[in-house]
C-alpha atoms as a PDB file:
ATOM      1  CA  UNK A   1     113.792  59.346  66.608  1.00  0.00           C
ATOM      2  CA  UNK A   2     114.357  58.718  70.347  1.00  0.00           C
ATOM      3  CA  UNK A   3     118.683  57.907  69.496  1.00  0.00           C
ATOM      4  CA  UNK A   4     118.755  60.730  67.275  1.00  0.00           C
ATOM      5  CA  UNK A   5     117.743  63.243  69.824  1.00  0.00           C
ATOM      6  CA  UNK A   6     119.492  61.999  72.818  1.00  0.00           C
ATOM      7  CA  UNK A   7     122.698  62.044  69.997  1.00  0.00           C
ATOM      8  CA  UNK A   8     121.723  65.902  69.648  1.00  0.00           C
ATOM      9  CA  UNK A   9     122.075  66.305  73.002  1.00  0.00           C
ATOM     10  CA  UNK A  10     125.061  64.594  73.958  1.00  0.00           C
ATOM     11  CA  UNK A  11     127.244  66.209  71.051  1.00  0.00           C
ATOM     12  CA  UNK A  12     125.538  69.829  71.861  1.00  0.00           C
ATOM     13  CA  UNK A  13     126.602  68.994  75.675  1.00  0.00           C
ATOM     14  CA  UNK A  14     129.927  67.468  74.690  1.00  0.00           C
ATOM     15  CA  UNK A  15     130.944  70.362  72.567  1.00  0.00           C
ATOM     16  CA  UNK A  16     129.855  72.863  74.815  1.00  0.00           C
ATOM     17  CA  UNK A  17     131.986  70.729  77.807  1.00  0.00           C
ATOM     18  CA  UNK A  18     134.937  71.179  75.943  1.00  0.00           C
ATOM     19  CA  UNK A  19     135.238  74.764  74.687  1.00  0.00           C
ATOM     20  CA  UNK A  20     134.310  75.576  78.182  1.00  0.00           C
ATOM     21  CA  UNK A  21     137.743  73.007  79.063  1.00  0.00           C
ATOM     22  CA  UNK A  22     139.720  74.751  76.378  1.00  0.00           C
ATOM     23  CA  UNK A  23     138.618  78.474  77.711  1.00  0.00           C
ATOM     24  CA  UNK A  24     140.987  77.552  80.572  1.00  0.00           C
ATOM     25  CA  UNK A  25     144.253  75.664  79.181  1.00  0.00           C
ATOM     26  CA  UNK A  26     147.000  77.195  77.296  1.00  0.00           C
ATOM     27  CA  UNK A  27     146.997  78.021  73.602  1.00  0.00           C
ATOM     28  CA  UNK A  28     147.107  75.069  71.699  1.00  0.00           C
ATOM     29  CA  UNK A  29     148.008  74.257  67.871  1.00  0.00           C
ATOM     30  CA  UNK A  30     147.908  71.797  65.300  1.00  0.00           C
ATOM     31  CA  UNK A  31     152.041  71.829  65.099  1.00  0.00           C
ATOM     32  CA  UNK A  32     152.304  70.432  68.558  1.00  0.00           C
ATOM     33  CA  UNK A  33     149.639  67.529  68.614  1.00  0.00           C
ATOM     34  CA  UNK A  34     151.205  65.871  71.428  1.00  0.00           C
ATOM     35  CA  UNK A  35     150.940  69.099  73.711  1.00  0.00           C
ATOM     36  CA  UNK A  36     147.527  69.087  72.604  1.00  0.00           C
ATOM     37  CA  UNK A  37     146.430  65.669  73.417  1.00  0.00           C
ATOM     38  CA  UNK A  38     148.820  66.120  76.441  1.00  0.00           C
ATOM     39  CA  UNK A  39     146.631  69.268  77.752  1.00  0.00           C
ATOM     40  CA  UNK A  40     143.336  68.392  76.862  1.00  0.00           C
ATOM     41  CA  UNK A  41     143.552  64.995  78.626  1.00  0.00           C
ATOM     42  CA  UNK A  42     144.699  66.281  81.716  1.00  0.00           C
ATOM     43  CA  UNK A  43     141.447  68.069  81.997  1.00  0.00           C
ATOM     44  CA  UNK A  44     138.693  66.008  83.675  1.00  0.00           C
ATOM     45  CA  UNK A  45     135.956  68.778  82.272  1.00  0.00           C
ATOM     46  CA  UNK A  46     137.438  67.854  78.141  1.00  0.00           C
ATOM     47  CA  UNK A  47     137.071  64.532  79.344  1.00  0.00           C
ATOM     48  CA  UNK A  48     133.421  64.585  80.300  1.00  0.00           C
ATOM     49  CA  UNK A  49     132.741  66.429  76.852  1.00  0.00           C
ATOM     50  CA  UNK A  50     134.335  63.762  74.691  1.00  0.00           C
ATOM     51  CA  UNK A  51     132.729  61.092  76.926  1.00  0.00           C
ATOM     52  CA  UNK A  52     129.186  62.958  75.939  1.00  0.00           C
ATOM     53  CA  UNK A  53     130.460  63.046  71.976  1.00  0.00           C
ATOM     54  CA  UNK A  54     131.186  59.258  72.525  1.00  0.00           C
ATOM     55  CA  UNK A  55     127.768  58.425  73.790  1.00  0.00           C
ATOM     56  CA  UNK A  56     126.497  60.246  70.587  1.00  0.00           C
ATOM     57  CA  UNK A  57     128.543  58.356  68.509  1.00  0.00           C
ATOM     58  CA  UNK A  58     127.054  55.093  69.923  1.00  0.00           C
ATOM     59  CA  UNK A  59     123.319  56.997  69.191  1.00  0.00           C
ATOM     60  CA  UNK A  60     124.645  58.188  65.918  1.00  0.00           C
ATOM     61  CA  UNK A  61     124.889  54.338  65.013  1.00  0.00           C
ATOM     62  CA  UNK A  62     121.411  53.709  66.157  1.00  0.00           C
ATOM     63  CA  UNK A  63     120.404  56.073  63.325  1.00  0.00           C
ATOM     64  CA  UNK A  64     121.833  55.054  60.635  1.00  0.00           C
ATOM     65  CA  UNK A  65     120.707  51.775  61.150  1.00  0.00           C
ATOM     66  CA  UNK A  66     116.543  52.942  60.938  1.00  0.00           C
ATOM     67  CA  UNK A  67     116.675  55.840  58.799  1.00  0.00           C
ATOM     68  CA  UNK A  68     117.591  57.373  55.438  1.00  0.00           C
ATOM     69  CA  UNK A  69     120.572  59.633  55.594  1.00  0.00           C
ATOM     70  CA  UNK A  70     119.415  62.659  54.584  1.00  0.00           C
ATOM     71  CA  UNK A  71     116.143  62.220  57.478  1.00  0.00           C
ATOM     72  CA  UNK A  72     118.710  61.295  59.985  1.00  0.00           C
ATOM     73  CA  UNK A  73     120.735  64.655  58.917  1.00  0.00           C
ATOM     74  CA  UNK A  74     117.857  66.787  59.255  1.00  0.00           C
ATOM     75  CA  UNK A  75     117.010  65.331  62.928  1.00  0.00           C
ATOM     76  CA  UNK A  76     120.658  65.747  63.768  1.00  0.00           C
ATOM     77  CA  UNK A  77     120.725  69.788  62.719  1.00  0.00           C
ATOM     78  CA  UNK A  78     118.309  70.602  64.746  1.00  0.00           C
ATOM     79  CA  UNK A  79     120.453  69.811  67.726  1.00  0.00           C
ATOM     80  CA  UNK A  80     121.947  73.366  66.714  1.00  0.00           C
ATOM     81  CA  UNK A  81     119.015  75.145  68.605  1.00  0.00           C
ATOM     82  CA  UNK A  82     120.406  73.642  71.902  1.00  0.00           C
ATOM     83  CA  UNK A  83     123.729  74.429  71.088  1.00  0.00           C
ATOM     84  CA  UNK A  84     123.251  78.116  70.999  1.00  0.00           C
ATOM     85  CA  UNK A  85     120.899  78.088  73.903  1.00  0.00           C
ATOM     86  CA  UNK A  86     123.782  75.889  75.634  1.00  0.00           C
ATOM     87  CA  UNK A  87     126.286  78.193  74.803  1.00  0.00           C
ATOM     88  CA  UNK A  88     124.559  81.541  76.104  1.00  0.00           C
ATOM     89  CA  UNK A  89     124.157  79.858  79.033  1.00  0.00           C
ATOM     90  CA  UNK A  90     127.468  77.999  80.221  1.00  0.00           C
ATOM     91  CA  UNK A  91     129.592  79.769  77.675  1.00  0.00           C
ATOM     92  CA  UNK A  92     128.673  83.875  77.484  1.00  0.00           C
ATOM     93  CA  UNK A  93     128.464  83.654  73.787  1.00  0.00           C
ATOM     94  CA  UNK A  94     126.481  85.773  72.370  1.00  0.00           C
ATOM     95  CA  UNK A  95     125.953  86.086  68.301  1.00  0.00           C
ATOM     96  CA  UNK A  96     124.955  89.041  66.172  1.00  0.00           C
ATOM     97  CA  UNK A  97     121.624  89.816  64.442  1.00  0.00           C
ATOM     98  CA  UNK A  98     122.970  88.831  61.079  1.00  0.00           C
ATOM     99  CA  UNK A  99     124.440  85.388  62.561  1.00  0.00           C
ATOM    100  CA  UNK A 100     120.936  84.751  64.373  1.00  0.00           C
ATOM    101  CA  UNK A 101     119.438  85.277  61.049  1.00  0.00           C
ATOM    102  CA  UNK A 102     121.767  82.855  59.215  1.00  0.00           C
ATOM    103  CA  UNK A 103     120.784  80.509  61.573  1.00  0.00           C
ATOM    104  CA  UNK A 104     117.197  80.649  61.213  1.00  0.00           C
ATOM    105  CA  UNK A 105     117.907  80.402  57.498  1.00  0.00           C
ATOM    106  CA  UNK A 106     120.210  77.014  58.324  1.00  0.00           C
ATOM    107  CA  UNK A 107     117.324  75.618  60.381  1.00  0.00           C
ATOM    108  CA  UNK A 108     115.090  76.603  58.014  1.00  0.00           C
ATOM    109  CA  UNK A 109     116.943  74.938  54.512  1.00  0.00           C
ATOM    110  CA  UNK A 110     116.860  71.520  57.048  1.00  0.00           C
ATOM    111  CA  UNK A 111     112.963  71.421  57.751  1.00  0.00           C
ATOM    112  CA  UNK A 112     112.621  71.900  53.852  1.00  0.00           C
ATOM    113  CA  UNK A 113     115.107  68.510  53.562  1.00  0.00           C
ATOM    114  CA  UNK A 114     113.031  66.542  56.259  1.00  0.00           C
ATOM    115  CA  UNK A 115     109.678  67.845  54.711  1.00  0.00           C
ATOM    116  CA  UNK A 116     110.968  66.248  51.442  1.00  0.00           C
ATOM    117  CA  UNK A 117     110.915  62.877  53.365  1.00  0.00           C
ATOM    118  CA  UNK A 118     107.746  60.258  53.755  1.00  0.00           C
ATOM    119  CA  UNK A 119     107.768  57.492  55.941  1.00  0.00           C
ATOM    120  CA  UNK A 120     107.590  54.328  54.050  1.00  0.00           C
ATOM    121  CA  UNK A 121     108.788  55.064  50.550  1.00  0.00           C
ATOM    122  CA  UNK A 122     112.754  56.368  52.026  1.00  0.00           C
ATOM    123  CA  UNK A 123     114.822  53.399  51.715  1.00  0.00           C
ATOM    124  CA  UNK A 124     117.679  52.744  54.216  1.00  0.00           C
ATOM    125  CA  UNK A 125     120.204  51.544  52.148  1.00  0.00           C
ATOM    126  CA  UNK A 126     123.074  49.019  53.392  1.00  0.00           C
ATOM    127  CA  UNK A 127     125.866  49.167  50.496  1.00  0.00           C
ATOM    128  CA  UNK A 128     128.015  51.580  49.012  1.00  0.00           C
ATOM    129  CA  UNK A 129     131.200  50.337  46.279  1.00  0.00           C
ATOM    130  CA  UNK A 130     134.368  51.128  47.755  1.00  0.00           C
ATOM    131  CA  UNK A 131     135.427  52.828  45.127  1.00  0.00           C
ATOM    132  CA  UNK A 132     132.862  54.871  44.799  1.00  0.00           C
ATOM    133  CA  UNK A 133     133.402  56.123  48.641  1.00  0.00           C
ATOM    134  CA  UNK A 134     136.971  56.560  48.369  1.00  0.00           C
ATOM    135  CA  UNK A 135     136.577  59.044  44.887  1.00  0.00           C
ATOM    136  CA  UNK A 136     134.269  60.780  47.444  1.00  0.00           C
ATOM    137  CA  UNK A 137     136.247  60.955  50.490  1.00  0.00           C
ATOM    138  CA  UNK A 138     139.668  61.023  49.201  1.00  0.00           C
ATOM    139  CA  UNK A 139     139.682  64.343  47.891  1.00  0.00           C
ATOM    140  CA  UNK A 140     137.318  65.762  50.305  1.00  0.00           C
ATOM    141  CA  UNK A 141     139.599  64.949  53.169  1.00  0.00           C
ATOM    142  CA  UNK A 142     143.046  66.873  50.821  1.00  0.00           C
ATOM    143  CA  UNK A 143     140.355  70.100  50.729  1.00  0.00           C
ATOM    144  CA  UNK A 144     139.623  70.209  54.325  1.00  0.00           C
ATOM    145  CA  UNK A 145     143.333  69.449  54.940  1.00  0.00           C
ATOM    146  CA  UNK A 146     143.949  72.596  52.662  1.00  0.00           C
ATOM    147  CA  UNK A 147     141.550  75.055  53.694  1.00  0.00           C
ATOM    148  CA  UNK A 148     142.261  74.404  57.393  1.00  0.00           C
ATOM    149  CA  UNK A 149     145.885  75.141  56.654  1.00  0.00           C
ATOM    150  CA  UNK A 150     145.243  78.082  54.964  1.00  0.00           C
ATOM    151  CA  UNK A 151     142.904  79.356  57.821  1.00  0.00           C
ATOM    152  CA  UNK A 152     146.193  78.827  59.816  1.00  0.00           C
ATOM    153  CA  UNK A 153     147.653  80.677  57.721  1.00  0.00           C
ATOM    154  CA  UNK A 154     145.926  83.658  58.314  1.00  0.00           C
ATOM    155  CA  UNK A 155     145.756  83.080  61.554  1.00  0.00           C
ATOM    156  CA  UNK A 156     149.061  83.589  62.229  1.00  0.00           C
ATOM    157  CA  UNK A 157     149.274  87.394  60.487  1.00  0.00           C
ATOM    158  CA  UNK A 158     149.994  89.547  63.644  1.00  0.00           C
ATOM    159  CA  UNK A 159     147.481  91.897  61.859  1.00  0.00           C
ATOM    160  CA  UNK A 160     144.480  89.842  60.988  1.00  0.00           C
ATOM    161  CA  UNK A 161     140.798  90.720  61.760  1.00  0.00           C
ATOM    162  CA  UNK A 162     139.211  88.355  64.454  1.00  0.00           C
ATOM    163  CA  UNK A 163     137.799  85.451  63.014  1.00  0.00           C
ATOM    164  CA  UNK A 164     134.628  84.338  63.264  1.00  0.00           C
ATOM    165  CA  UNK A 165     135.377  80.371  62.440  1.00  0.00           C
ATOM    166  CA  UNK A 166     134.201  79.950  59.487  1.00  0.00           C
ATOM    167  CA  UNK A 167     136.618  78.693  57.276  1.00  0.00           C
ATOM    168  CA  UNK A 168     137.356  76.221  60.118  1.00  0.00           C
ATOM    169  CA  UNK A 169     133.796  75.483  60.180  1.00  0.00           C
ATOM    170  CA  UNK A 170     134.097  74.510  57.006  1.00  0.00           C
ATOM    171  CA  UNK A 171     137.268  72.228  57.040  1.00  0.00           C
ATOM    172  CA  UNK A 172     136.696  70.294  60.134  1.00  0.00           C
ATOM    173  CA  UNK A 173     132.848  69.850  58.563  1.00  0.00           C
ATOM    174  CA  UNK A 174     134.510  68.252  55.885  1.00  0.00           C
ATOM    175  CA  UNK A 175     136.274  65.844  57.762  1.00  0.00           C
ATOM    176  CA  UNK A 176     133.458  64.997  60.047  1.00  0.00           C
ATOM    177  CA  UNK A 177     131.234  64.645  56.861  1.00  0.00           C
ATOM    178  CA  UNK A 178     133.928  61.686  55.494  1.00  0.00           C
ATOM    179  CA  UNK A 179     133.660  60.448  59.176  1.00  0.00           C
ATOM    180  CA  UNK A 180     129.870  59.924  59.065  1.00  0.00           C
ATOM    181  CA  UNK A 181     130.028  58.663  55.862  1.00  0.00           C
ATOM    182  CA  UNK A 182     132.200  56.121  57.725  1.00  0.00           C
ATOM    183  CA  UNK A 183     129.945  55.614  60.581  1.00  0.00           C
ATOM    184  CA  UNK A 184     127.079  55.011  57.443  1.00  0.00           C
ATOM    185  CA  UNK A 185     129.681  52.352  56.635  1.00  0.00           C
ATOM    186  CA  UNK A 186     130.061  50.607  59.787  1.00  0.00           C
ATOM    187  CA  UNK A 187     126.186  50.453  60.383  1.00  0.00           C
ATOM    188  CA  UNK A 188     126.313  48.432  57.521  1.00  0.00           C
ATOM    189  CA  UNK A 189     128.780  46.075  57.877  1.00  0.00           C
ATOM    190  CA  UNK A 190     127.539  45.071  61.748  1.00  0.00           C
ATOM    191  CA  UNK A 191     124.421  43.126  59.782  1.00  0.00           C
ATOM    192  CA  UNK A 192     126.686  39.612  59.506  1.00  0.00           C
ATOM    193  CA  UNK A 193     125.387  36.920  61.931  1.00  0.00           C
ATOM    194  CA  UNK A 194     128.465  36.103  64.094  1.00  0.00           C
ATOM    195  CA  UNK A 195     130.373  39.062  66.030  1.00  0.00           C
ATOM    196  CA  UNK A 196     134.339  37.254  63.895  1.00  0.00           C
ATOM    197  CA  UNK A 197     132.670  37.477  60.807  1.00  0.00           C
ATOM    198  CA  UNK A 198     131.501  40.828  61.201  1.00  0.00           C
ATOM    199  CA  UNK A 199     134.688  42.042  62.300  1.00  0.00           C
ATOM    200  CA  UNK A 200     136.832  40.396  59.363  1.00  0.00           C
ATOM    201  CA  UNK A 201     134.032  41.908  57.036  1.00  0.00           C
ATOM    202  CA  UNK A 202     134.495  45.566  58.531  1.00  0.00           C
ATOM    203  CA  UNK A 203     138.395  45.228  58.647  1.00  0.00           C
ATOM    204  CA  UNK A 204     138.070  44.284  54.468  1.00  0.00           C
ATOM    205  CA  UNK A 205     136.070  47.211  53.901  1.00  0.00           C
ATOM    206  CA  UNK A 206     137.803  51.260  54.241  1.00  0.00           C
ATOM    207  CA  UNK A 207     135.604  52.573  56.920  1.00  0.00           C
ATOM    208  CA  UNK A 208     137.499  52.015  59.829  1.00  0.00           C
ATOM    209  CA  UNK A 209     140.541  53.358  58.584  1.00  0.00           C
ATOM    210  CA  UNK A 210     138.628  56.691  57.482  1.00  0.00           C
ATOM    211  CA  UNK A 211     136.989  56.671  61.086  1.00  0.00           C
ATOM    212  CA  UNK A 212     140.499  56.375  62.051  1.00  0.00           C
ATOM    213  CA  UNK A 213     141.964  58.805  59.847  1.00  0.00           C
ATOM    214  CA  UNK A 214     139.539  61.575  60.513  1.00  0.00           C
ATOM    215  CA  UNK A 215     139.075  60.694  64.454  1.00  0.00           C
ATOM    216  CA  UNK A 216     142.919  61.799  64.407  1.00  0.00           C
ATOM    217  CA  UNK A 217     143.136  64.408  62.667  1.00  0.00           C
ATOM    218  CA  UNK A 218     139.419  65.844  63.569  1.00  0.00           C
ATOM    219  CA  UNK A 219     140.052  65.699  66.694  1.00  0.00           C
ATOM    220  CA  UNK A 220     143.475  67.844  66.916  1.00  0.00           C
ATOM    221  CA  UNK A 221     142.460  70.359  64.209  1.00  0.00           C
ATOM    222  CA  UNK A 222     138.516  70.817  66.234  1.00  0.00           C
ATOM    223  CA  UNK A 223     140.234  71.410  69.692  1.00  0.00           C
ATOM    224  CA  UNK A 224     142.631  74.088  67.754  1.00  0.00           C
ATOM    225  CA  UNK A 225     139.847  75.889  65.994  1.00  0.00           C
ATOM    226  CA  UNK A 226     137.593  75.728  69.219  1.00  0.00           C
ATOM    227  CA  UNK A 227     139.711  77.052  71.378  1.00  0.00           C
ATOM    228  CA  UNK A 228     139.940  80.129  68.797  1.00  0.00           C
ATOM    229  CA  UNK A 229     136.597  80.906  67.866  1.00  0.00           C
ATOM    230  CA  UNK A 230     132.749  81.187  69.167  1.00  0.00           C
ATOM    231  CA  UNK A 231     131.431  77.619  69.752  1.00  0.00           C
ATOM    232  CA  UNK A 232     128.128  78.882  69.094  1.00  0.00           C
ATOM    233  CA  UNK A 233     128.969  80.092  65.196  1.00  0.00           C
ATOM    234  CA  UNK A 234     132.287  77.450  64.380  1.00  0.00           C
ATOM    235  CA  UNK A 235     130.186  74.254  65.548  1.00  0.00           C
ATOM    236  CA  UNK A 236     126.689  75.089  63.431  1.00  0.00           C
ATOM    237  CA  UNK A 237     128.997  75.937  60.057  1.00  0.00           C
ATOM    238  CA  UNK A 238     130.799  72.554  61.017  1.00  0.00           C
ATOM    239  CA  UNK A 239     127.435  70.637  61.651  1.00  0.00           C
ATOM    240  CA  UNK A 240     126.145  71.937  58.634  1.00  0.00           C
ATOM    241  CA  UNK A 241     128.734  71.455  56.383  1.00  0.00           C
ATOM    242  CA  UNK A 242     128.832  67.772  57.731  1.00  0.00           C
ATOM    243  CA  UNK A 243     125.392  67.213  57.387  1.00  0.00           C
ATOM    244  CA  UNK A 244     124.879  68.367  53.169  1.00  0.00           C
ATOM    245  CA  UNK A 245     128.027  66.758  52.875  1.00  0.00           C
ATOM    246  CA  UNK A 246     126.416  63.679  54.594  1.00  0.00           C
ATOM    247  CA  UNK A 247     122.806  64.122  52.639  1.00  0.00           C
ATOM    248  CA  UNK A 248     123.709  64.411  49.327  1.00  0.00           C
ATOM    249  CA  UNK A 249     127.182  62.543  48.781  1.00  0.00           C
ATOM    250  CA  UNK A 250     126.126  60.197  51.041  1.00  0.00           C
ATOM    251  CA  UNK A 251     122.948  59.397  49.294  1.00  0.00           C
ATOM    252  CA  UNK A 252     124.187  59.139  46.354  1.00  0.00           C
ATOM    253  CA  UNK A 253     127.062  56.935  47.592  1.00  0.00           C
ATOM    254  CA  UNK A 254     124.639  54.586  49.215  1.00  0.00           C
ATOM    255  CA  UNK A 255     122.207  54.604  46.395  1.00  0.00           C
ATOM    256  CA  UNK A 256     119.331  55.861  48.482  1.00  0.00           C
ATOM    257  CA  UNK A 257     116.777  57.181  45.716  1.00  0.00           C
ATOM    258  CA  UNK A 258     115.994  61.208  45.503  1.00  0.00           C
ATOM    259  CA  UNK A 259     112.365  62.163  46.058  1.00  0.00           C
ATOM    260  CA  UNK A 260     110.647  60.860  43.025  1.00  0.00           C
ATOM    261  CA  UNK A 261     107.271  63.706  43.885  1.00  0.00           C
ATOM    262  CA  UNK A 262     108.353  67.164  42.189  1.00  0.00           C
ATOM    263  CA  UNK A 263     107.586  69.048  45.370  1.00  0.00           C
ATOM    264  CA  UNK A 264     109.467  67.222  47.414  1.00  0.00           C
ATOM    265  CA  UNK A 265     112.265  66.891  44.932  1.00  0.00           C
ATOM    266  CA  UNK A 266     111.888  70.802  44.766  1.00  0.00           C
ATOM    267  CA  UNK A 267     112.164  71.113  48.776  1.00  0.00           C
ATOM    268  CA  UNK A 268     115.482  68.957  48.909  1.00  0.00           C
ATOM    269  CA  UNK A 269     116.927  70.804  46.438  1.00  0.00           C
ATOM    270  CA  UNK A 270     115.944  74.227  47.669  1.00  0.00           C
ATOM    271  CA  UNK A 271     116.783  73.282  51.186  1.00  0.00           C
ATOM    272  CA  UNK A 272     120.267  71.823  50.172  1.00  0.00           C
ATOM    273  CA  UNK A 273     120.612  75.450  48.237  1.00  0.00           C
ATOM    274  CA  UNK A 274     119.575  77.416  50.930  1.00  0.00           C
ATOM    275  CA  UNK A 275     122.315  76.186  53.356  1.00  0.00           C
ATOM    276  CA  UNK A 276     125.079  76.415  50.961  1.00  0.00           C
ATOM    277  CA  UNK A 277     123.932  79.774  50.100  1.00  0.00           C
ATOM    278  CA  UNK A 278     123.964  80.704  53.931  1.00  0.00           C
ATOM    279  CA  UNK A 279     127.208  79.166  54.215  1.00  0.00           C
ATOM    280  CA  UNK A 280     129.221  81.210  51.533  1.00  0.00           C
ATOM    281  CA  UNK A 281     127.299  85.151  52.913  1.00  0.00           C
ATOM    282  CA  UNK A 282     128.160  84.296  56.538  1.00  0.00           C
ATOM    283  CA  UNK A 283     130.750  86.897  58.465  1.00  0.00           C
ATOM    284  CA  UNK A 284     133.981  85.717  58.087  1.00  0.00           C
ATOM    285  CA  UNK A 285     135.282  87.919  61.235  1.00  0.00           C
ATOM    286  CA  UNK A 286     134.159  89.697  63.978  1.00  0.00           C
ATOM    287  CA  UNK A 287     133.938  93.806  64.406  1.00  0.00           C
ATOM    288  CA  UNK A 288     137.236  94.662  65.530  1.00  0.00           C
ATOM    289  CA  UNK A 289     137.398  95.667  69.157  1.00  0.00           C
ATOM    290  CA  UNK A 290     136.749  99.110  69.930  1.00  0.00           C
ATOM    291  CA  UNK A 291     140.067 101.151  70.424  1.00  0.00           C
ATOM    292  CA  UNK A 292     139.867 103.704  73.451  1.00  0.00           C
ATOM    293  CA  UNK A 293     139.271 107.628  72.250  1.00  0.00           C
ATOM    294  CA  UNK A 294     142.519 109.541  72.803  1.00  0.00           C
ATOM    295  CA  UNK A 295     143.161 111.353  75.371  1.00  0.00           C
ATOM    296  CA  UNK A 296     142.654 115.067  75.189  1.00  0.00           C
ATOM    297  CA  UNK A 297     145.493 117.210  74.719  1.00  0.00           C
ATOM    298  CA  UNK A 298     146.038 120.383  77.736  1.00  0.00           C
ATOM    299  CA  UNK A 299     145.682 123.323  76.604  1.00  0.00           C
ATOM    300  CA  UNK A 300     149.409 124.917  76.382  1.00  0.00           C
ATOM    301  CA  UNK A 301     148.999 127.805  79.267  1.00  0.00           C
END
């Protein structure tokens, strides 16, 4: 419990660090990923923010190792309360009534998934086929590739409506969703006695080249859609996504069992729902800025 809040409050801190880094560098894009990496690293503030996202990485681990995936998903949403109260504070972000209320509804749908839980009777599971995580990740990874293209897309139409984030929300939450899947992975594979033998064990297995795979390309295509949109609405769509992603392909990967107690199969269920339900009614831009009244015409004399 202890590693899964201090990981809440390193990536809330570490996000926060580096929209606030990105606020004051250049525009940056996907199509130039060396600019990007070039920019962002020559910013000692996006350094301390990926140092913080590192640190919860390393707590992430911790988790995985001592609880059930969909418990350690629940613990790790409700780092989103900080976020927004983090980026009120440091950023001047402030969200509508209707995204405050989506919000609540998010946090909500994740207490009904850790109220499905009991202590003692959720197995931590340790295996997962390969195959069986590659038919999940594989095409998971082409539809976050696709819809964060096609966000781009749009994004690039002179006469588009500010967006809110959402759709990159979305894709990036996909990506990080394979990536924690990966870290899952790795948890697992550090059990062999001997620090060569577990290496040679995690190099046979595909989670560090999905870690690698979506470290790359998270990390390029997050800074992009950061820079762009609200950290306070783009990172709680992305946590979200990557955290029902996480819960229920995950278990289901790993062969941790569902609730066998109706009610608290009914409360994962619902919860799981709930969230995807929130996710699809969300705002997909912002009000358009308010153009200044014309000026009044003289009166001809």
């Amino acid at each position: 419990m202890a590693a899964a809040l201090l990981a809440n409050t390193l990536y809330s801190l570490g996000f926060v660090l580096e929209k606030r880094a990105l606020t004051a560098l250049p525009e940056v894009s996907i199509r130039q990923p060396a600019r990007l990496l070039r920019l962002v690293l020559g910013s000692p503030l996006w350094i301390g923010g990926s140092l913080a996202l590192a640190a919860g990485f390393g707590a992430q681990l911790v988790v995985y190792r001592t609880l059930p995936i969909a418990a350690a998903q629940g613990i790790f949403v409700s780092g989103l309360v900080l976020l927004v109260l983090l980026s009120a504070r440091l950023l001047g972000e402030e969200t509508s009534g209707r995204e405050r209320y989506a919000l609540a509804a998010i946090l909500l749908a994740l207490l009904m998934v850790v109220l499905s839980l009991r202590e003692g009777s959720d197995t931590v599971s340790q295996e997962a086929p390969y195959p069986l995580i590659l038919l999940v990740c594989v095409p998971s990874l082409a539809a976050g590739l696709w819809l964060y293209g096609s966000a781009e897309r749009r994004a690039r139409n002179r006469h588009r409506r500010p967006t809110t984030g959402v759709e990159y929300g979305v894709a990036v939450g996909l990506l990080y969703g394979v990536s924690s899947l990966a870290i899952k992975g790795v948890s697992s594979r550090l059990t062999t006695s001997g620090i060569g033998g577990a290496v040679l064990d995690l190099l046979g297995s595909p989670y560090p080249y999905l870690l690698l795979f979506t470290g790359v390309f998270g990390l390029v295509m997050s800074q992009a859609a950061l820079q762009r949109c609200r950290a306070s609405l783009i990172v709680p769509v992305c946590t979200t996504v990557t955290s029902l992603f996480t819960a229920v392909l995950g278990t289901l990967s790993f062969g941790e069992a569902l609730p066998d107690e109706p009610l608290r199969l009914a409360l994962r269920v619902a919860g799981t729902a709930l969230a995807v339900a929130v996710l699809l009614t969300m705002p997909k831009h912002d009000p358009a800025p308010e153009r200044p009244a014309p000026a009044k015409e003289l009166a001809s004399p």
